[in-house]
Protein backbone atom coordinates (compact mmCIF):
# COMPACT_ATOMS: atom_id res chain seq x y z
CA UNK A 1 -47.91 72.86 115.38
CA UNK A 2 -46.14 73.60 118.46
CA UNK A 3 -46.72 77.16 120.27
CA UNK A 4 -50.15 77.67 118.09
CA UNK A 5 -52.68 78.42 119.50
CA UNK A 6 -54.71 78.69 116.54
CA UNK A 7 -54.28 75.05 115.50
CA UNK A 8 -52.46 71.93 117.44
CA UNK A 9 -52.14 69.63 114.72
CA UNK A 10 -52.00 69.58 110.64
CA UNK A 11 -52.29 66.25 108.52
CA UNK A 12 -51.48 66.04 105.53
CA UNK A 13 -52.58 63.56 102.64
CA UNK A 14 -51.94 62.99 99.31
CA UNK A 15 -55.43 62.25 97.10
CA UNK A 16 -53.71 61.58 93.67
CA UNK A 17 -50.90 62.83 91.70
CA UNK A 18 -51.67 66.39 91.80
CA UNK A 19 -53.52 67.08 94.90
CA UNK A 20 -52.95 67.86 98.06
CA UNK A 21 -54.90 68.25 101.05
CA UNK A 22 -54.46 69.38 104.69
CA UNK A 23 -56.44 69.07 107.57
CA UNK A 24 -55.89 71.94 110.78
CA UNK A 25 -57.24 70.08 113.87
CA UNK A 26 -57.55 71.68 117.50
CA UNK A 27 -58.37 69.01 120.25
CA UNK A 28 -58.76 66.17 118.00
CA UNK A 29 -61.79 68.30 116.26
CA UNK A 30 -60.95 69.48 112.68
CA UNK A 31 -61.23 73.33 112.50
CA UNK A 32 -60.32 73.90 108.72
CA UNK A 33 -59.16 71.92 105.30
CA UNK A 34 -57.59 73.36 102.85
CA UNK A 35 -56.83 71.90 99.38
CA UNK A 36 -54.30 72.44 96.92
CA UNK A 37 -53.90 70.73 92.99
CA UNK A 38 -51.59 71.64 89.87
CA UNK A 39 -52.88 71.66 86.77
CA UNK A 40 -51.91 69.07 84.41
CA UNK A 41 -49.77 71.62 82.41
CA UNK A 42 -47.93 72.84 85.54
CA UNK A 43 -49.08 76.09 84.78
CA UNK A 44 -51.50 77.56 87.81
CA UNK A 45 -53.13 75.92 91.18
CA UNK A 46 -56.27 75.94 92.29
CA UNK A 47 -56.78 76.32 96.21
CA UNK A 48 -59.65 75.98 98.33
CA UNK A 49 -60.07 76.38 101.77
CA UNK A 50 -62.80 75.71 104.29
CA UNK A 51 -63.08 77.41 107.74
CA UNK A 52 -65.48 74.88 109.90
CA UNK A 53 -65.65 76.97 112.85
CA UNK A 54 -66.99 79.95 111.23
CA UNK A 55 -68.35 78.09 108.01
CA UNK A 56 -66.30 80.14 105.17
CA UNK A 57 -65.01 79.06 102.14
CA UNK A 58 -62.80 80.59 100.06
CA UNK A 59 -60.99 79.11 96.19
CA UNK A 60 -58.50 80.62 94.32
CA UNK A 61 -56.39 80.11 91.03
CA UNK A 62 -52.37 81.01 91.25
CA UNK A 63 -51.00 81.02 87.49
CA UNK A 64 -47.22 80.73 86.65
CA UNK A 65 -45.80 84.47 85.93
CA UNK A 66 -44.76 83.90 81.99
């Protein structure tokens, strides 16, 4: 990302059909992943993400508003 200073660079791949993940890397060295996937109804996501520098994990659950 240009004008970050927080992160240079974000790749993204695609592990199956409803998951995403993306990797923050500063100086070639990845800093933090985070990872995203739908449930197979469409209904909520589950997120994690991992802080490498300062070793923190956090996961969450969004579900649709009904």
């Amino acid at each position: 990302m240009e004008d970050d200073p927080g992160h240079t660079m974000v790749s993204a791949k695609l592990l199956d059909a409803r998951t995403v993940e993306l990797a923050s890397k500063r100086n070639g060295k990845i800093v933090s992943i985070s990872r995203l996937s739908v449930d197979p109804d469409g209904n909520s996501i589950h997120a994690t993400f991992e802080n490498r520098e300062s070793g923190r994990k956090t996961a969450f659950d969004l579900e649709k508003q009904k």
